[in-house]
Protein backbone atom coordinates (compact mmCIF):
# COMPACT_ATOMS: atom_id res chain seq x y z
CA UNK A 1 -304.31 -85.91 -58.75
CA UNK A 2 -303.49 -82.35 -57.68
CA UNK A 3 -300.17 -81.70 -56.12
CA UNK A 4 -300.75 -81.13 -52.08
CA UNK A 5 -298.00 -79.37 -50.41
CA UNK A 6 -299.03 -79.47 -46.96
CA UNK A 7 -298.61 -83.28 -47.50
CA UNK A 8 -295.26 -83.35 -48.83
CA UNK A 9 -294.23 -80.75 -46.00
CA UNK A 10 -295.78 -83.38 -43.34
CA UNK A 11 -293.81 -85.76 -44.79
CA UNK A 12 -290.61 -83.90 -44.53
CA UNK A 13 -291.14 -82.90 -41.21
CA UNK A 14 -291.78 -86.80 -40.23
CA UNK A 15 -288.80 -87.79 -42.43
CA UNK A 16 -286.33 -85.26 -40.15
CA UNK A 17 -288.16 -86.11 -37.38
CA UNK A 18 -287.43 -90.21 -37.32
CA UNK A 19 -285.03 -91.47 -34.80
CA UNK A 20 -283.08 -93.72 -37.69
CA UNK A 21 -282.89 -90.63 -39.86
CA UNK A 22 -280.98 -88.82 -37.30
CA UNK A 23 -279.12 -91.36 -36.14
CA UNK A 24 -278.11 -91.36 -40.13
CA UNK A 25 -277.18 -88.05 -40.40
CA UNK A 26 -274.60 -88.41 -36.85
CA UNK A 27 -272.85 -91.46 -38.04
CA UNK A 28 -272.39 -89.51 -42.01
CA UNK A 29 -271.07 -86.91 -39.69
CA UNK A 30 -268.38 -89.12 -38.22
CA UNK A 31 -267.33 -90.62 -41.39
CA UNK A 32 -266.52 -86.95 -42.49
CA UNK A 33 -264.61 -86.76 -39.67
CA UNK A 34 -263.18 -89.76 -40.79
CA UNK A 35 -261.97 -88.47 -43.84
CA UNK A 36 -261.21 -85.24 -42.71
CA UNK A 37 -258.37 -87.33 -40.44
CA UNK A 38 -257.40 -89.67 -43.46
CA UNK A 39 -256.45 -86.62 -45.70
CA UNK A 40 -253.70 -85.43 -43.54
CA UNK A 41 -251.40 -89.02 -43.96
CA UNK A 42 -249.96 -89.72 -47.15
CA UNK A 43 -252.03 -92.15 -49.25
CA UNK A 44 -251.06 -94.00 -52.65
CA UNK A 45 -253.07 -92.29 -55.01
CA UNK A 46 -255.81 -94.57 -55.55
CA UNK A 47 -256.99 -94.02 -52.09
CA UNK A 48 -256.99 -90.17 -52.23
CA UNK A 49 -259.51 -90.99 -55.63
CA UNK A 50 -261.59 -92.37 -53.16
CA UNK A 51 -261.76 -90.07 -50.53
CA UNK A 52 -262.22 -87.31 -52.81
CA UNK A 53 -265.52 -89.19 -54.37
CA UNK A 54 -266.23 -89.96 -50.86
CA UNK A 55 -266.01 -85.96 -49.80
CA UNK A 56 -268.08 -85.31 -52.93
CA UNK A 57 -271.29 -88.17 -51.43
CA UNK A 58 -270.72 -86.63 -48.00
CA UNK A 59 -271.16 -83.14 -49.22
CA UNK A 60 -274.12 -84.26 -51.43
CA UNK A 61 -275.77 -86.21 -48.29
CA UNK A 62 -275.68 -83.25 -46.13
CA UNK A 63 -277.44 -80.78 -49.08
CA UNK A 64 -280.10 -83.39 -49.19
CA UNK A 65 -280.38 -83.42 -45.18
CA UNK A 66 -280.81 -79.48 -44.84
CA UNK A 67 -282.69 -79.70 -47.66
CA UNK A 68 -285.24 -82.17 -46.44
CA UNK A 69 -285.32 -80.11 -43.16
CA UNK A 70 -286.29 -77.00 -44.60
CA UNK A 71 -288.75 -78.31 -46.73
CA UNK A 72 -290.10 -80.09 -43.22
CA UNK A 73 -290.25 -76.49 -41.75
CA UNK A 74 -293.63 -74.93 -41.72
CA UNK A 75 -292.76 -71.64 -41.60
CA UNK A 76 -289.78 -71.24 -44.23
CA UNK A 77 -288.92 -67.76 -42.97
CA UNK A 78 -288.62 -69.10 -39.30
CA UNK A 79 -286.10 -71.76 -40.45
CA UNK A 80 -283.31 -69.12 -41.08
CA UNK A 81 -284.13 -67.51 -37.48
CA UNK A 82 -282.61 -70.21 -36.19
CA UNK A 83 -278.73 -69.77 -36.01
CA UNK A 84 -277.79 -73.51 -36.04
CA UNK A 85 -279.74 -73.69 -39.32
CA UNK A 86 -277.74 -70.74 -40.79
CA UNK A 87 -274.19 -72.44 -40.21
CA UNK A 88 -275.51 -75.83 -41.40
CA UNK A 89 -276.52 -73.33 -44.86
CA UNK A 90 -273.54 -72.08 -45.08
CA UNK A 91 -271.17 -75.02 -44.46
CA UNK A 92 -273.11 -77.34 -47.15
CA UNK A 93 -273.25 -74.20 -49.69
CA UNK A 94 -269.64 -73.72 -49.21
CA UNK A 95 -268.86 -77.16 -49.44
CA UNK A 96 -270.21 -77.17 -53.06
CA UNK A 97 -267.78 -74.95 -54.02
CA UNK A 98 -264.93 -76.57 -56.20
CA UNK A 99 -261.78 -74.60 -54.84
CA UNK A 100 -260.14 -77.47 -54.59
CA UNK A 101 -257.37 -77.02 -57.15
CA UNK A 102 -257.40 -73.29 -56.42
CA UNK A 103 -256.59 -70.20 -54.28
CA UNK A 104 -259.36 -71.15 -52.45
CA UNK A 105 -258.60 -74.46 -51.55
CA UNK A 106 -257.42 -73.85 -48.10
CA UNK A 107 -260.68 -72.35 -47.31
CA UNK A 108 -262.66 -75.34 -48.66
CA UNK A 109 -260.50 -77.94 -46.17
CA UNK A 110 -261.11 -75.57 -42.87
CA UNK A 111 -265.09 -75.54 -43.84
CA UNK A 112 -265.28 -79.25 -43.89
CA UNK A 113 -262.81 -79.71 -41.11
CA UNK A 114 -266.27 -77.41 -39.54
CA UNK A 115 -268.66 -79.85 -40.45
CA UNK A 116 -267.71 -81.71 -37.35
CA UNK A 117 -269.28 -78.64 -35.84
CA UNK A 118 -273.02 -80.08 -37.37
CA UNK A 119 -272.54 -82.82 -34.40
CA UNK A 120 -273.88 -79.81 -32.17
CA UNK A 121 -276.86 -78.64 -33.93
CA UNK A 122 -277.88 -82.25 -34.66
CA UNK A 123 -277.86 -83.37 -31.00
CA UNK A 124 -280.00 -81.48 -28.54
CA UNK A 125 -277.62 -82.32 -25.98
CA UNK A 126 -274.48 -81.13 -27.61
CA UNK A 127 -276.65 -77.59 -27.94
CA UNK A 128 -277.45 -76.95 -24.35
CA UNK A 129 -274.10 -77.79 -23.28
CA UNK A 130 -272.62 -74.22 -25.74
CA UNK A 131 -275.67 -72.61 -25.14
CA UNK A 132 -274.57 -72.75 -21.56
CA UNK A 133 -271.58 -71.91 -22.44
CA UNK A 134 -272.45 -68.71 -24.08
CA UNK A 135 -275.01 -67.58 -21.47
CA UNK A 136 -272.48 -67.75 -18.73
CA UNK A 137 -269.69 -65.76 -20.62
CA UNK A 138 -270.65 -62.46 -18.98
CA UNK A 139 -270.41 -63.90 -15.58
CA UNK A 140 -266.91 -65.83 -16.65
CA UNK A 141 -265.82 -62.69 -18.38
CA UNK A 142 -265.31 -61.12 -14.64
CA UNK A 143 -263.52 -64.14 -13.16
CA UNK A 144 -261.28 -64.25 -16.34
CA UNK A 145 -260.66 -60.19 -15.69
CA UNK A 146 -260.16 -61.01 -12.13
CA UNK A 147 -257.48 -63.87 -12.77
CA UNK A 148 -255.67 -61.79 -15.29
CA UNK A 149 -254.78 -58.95 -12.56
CA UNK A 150 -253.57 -61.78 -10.29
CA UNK A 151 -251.63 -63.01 -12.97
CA UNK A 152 -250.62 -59.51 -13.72
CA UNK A 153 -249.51 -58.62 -10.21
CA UNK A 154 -247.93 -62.46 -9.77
CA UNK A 155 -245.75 -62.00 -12.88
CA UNK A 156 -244.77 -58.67 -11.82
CA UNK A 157 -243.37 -59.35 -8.68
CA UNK A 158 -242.05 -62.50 -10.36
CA UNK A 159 -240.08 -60.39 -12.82
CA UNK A 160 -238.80 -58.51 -9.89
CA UNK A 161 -237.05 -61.09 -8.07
CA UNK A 162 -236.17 -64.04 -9.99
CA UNK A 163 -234.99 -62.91 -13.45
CA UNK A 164 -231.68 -62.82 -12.14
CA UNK A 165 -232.02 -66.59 -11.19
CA UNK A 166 -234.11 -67.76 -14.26
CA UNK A 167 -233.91 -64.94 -17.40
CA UNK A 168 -235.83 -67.51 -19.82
CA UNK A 169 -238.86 -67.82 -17.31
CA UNK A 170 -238.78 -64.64 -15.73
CA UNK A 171 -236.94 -62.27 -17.81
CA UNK A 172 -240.46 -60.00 -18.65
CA UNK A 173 -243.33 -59.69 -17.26
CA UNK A 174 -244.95 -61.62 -20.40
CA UNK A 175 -242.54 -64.87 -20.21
CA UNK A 176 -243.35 -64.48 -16.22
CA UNK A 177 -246.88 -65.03 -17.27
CA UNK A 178 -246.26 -68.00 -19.21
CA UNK A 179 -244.53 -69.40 -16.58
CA UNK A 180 -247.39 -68.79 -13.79
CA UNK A 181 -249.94 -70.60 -16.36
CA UNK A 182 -247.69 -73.72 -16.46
CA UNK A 183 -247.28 -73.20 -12.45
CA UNK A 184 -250.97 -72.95 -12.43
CA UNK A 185 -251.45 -76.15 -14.28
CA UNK A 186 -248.84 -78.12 -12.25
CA UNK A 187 -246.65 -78.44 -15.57
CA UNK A 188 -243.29 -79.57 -12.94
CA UNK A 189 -243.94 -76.72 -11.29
CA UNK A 190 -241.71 -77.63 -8.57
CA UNK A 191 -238.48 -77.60 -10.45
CA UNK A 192 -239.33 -73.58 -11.17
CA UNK A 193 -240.03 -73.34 -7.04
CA UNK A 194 -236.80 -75.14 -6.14
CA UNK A 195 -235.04 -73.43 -8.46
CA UNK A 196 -235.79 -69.94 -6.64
CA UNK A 197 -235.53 -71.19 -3.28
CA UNK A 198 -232.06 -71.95 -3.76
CA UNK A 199 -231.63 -68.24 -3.34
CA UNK A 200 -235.08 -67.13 -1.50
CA UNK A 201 -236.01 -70.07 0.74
CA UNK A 202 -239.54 -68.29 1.24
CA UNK A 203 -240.33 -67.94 -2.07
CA UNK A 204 -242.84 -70.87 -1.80
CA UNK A 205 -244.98 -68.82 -0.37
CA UNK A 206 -245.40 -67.02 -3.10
CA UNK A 207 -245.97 -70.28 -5.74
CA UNK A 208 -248.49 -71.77 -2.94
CA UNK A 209 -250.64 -68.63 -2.66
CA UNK A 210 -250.51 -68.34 -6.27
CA UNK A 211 -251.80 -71.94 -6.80
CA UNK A 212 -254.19 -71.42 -3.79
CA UNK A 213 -255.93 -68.65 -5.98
CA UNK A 214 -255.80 -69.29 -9.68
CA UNK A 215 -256.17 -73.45 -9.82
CA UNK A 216 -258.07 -73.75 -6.48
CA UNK A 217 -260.27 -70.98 -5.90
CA UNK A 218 -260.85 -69.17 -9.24
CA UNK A 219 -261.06 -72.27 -11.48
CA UNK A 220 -263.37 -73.55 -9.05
CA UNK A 221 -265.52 -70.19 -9.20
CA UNK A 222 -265.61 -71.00 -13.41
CA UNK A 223 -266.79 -74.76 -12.53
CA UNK A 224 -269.56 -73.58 -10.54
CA UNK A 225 -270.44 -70.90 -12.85
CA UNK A 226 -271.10 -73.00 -16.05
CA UNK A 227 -272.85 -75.80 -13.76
CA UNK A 228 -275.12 -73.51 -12.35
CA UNK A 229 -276.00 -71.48 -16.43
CA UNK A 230 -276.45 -75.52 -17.14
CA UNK A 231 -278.86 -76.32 -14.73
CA UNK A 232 -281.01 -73.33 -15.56
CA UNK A 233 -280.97 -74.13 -19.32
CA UNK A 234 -282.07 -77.71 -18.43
CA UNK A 235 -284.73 -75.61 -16.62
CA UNK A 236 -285.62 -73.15 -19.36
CA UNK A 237 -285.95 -76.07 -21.52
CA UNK A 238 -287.96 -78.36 -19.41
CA UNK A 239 -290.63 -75.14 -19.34
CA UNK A 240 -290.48 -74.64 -22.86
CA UNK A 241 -291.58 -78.53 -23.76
CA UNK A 242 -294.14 -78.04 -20.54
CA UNK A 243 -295.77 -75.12 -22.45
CA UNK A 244 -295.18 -76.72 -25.72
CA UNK A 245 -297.17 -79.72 -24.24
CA UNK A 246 -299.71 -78.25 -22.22
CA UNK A 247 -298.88 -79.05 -19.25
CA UNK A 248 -298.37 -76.78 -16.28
CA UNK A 249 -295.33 -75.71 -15.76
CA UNK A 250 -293.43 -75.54 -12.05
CA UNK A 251 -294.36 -71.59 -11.41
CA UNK A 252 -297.55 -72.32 -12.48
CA UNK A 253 -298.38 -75.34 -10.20
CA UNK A 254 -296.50 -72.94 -7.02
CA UNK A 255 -299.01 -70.19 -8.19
CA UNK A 256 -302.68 -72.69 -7.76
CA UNK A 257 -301.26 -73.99 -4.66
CA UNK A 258 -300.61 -70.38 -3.14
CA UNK A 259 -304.01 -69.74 -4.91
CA UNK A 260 -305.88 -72.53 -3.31
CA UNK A 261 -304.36 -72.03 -0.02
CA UNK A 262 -305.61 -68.53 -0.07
CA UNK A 263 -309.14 -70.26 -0.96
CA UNK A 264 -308.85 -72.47 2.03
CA UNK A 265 -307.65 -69.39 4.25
CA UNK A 266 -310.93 -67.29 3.04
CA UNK A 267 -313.04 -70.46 3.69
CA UNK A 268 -311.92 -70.83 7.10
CA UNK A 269 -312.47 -67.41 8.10
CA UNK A 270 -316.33 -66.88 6.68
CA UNK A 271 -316.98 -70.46 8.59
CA UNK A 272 -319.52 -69.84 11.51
CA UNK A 273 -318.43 -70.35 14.84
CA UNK A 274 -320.03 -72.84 16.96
């Protein structure tokens, strides 16, 4: 019986595809998150046996996953165009490595502390919520810029009047700025305001205006920003399954009802009077 690979790849691709296999895959993720936690208390040595053979069946597990995906891919080249499929290459390669007893070995424990990170490229979920991240770093990047100069201008007239009061929170302008982030995140930020009013009774002002703008109205500006990237992926993707389906999408339903409404117009007008 000659050997069909189109067969084998359909199976593959069915095999990656099932519910139970993923569902697999997420839970052998957890347990080497598992062990990845039980390695850093001290165990009797029998145990650290075992979770070093059980490291070794994770690591296996996972180079028989990505293998078994990329031998469901189609299009081998367009496997590696993905970059979720790259870092999942790269961890389980890595993890092969036996550094363990060498220079290296520090290396080794940081990639599988990162194979946590495979929770995110296994669930679709997981993906849309950092690839909304990333999209809306360029508009975040200006509200971050933004906050920094108020925290800049905060800490410097900070500096200015209460390091004579408080040297360890206000002696620079650097310290100052520590202190405004744990002002910002209400870290007994009223101890450090009492403290200065003792000597400047208005000096509230300036820790209410501060909080008024950083916590209130730029953090704010960041929530809304990454809510409204995530509702446009959830968009983007709904289109993409629509055209992967067949079916219209939502621009293409507006454009036949503006289409048959301009029928309907023309109709009207070449009808007859009476």
């Amino acid at each position: 019986m000659p050997f069909n690979t189109d067969v084998l790849q359909a199976k593959f691709e069915r095999l990656r595809s099932n519910k139970l296999f993923e569902i697999l895959v997420i839970s052998i993720i957890l347990v080497s998150a598992l062990v990845i936690g039980a390695k850093t208390y001290p165990l009797p040595p029998l145990a650290n046996q075992l979770i070093v053979i059980l490291d070794w069946a994770i690591t296996l597990f996972f180079l028989v996953e990505i293998s078994i995906r990329f031998l469901g891919e189609s299009d081998k080249r367009r496997f590696f165009r993905s970059g979720w499929n790259v870092f999942d290459t790269l961890i389980v390669v890595v993890s092969l490595i036996p550094i363990e007893d060498s220079e290296l070995a520090l290396i080794g424990r940081l990639v599988r502390i990162f194979r946590v990170l495979r929770m995110v490229s296994i669930i679709p979920e997981l993906r849309t919520l950092l690839n909304s991240l990333m999209a809306a770093l360029p508009q975040l990047g200006y509200v971050m810029l933004m906050m920094f100069i108020i925290f800049y201008i905060y800490a410097a007239v900070g500096t200015t009047f209460f390091a004579a009061i408080n040297d360890t929170l206000w002696g620079d302008i650097s310290v100052s700025m520590l202190t405004l982030f744990r002002i910002m995140t209400f870290e007994d930020w009223t101890d450090v305001m009492y403290e200065t009013m003792a000597i400047y009774p208005l000096s509230w002002v300036f820790y209410l205006s501060f909080i008024f703008l950083s916590a209130f109205a730029f953090l704010n500006m960041i929530i809304g920003i990454v809510v409204n990237v995530l509702e446009e992926e959830h968009q983007r993707q709904a289109q993409a399954e629509a055209l992967a389906s067949g079916e219209p999408t939502l621009a293409e339903l507006r454009d036949e009802i503006r289409d048959l409404k301009l029928l309907l117009q023309a109709q009207v007008g070449r009808r007859p009077a009476a």
